[in-house]
N, C-alpha and C. Protein backbone atom coordinates (compact mmCIF):
# COMPACT_ATOMS: atom_id res chain seq x y z
N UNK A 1 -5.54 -20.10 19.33
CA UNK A 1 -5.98 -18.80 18.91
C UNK A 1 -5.94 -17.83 20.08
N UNK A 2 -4.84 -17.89 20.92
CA UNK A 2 -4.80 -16.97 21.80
C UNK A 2 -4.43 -15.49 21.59
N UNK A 3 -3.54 -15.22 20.13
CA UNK A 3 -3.75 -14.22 19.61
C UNK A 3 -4.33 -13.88 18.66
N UNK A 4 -5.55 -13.22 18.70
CA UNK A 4 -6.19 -12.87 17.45
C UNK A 4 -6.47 -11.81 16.96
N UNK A 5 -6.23 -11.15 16.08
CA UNK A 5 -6.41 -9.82 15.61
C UNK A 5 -7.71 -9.38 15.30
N UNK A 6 -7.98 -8.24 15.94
CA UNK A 6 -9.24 -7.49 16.42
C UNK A 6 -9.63 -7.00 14.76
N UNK A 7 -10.88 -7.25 14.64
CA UNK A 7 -11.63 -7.17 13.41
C UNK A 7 -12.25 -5.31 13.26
N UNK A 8 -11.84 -4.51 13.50
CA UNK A 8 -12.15 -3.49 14.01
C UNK A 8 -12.35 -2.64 12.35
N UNK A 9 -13.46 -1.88 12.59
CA UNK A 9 -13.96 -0.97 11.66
C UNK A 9 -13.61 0.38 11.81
N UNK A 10 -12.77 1.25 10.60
CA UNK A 10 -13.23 2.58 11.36
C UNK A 10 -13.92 3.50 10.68
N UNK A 11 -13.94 4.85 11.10
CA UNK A 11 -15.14 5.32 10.31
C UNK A 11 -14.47 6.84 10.15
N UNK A 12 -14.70 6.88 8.82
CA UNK A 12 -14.87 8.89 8.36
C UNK A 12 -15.75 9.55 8.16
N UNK A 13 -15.88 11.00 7.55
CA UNK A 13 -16.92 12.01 7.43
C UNK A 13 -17.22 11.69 6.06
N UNK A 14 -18.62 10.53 5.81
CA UNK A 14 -18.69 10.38 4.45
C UNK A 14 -19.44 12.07 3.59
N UNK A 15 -19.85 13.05 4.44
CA UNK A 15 -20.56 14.20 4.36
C UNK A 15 -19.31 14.86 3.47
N UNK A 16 -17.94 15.03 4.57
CA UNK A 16 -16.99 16.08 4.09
C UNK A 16 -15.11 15.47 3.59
N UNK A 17 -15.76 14.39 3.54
CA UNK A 17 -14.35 13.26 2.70
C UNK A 17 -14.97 12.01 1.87
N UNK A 18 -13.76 12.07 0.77
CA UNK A 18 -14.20 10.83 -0.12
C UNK A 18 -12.20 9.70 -0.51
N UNK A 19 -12.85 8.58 -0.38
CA UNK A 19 -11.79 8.18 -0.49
C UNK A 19 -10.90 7.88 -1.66
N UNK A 20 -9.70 7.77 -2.17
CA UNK A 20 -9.15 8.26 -2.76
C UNK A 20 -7.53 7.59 -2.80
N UNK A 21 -7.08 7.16 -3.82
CA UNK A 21 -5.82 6.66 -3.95
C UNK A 21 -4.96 7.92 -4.58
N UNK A 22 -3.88 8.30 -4.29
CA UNK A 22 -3.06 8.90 -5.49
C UNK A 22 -2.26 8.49 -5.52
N UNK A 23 -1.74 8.36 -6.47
CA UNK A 23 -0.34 7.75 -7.29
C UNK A 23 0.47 8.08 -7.92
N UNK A 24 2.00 7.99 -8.04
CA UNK A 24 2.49 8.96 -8.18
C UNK A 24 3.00 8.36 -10.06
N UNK A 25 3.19 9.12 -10.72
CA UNK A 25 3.17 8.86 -12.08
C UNK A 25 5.21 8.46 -12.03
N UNK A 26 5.76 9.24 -11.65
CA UNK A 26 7.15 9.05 -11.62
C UNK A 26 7.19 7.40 -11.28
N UNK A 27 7.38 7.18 -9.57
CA UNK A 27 7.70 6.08 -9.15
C UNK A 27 6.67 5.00 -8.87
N UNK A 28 5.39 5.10 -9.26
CA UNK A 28 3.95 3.97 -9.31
C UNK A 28 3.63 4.18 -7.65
N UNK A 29 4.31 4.29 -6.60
CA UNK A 29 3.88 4.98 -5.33
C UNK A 29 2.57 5.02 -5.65
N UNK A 30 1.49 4.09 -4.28
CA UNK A 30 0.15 4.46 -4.38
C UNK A 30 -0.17 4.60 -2.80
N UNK A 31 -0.64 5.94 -2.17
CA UNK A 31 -1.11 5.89 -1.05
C UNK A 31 -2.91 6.13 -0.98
N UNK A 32 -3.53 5.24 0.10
CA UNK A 32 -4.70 5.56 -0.27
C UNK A 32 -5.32 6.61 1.32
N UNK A 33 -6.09 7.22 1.54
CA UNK A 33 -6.39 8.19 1.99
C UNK A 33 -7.79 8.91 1.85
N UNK A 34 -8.02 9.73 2.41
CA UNK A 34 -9.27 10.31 2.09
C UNK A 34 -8.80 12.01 2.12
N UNK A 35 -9.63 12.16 1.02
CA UNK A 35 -9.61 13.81 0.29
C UNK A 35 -10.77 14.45 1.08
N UNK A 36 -10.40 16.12 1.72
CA UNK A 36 -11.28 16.85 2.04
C UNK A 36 -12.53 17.06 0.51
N UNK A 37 -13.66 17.43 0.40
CA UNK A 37 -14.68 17.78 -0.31
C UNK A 37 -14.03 19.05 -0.88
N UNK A 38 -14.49 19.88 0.08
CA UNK A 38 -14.69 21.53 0.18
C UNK A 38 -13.03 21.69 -0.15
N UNK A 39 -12.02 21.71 0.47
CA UNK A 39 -10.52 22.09 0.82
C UNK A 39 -9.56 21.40 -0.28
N UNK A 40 -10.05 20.23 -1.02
CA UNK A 40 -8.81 19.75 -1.39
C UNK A 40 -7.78 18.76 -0.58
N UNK A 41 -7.95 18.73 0.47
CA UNK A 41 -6.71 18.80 1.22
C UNK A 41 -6.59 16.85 1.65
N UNK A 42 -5.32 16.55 1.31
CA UNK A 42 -5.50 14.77 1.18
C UNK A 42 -4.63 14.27 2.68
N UNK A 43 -5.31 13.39 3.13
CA UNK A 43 -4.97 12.82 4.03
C UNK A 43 -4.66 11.49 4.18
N UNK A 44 -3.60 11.23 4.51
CA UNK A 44 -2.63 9.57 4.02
C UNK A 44 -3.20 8.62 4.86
N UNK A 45 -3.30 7.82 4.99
CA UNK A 45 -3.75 6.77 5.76
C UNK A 45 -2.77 5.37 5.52
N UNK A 46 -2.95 5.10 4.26
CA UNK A 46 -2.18 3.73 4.61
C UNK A 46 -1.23 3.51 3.05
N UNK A 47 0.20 3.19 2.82
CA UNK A 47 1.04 3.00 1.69
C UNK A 47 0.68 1.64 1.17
N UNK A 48 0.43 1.70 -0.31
CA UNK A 48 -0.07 0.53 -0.82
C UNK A 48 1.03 -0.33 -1.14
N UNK A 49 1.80 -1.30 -0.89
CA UNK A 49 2.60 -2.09 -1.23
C UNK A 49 2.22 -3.72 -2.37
N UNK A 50 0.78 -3.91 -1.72
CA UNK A 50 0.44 -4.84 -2.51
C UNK A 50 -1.02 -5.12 -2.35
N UNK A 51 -1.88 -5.69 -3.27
CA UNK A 51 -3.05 -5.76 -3.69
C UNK A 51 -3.84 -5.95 -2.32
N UNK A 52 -3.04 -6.67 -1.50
CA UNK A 52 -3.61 -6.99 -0.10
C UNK A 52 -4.13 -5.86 0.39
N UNK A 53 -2.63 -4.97 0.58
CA UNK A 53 -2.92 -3.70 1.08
C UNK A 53 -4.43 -2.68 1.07
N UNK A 54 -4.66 -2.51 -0.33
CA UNK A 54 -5.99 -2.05 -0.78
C UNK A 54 -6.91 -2.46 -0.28
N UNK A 55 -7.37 -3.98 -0.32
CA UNK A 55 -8.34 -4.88 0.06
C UNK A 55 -8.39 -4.39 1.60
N UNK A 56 -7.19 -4.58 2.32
CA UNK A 56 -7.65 -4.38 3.93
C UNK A 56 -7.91 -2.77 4.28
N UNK A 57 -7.49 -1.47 3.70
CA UNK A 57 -7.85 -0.49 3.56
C UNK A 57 -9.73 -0.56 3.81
N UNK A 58 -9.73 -1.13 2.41
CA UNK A 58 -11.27 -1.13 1.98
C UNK A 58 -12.47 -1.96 3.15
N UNK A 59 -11.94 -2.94 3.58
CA UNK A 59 -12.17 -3.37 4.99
C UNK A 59 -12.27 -2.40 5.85
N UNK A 60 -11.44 -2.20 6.14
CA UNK A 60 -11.39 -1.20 7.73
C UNK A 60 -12.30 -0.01 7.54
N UNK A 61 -12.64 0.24 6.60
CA UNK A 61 -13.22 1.95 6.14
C UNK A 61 -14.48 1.27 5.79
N UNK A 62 -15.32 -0.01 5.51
CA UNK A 62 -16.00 -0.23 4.85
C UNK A 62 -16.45 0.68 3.77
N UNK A 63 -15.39 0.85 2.48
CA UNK A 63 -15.59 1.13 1.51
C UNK A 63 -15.66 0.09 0.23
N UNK A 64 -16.20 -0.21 -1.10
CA UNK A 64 -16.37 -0.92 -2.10
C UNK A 64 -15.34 -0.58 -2.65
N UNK A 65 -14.79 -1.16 -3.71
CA UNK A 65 -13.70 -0.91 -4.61
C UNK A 65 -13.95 0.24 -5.18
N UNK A 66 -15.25 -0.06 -5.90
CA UNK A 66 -15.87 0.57 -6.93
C UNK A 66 -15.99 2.45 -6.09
N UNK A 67 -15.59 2.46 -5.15
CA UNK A 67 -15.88 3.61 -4.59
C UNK A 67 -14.35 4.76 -4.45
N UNK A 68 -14.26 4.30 -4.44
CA UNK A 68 -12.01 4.60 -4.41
C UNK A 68 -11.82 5.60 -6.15
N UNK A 69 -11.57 6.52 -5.91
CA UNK A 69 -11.25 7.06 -7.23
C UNK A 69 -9.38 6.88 -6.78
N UNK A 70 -8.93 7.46 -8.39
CA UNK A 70 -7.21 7.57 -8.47
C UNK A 70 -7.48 8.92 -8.53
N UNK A 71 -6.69 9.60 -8.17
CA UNK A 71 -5.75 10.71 -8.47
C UNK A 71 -3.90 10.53 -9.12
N UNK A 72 -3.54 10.79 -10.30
CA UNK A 72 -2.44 11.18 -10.08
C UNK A 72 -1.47 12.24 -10.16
């Protein structure tokens, strides 16, 4: 185990962002991200390729599933 990948948390403005998948209705494209409150304004973070993907999102942000809205 000489290489091990750092378990690292990170953190947003739960005050002035909420997190947020959108998806695109054309090609199923799902990026998840966090949406300004006030502005609208969406910010990409990570391309969902597979169920994994989501799960480690939700990790790193310590967010619940149940907390993630869609947009599409």
């Amino acid at each position: 185990m000489l290489f091990r990948k750092k378990r690292e948390t990170r953190t947003y403005d739960r005050d002035t962002q909420k997190p947020v998948i959108r998806s695109s209705i054309c090609t199923g494209e799902k990026v998840a991200g966090f949406q300004d409150i006030r502005t609208g304004k969406f910010t990409e973070v990570l391309l969902i390729r597979a169920p994994g993907d989501l799960e480690e999102f939700c990790r790193l942000y310590g967010i619940g599933a149940d907390e993630i809205s869609t947009q599409y």
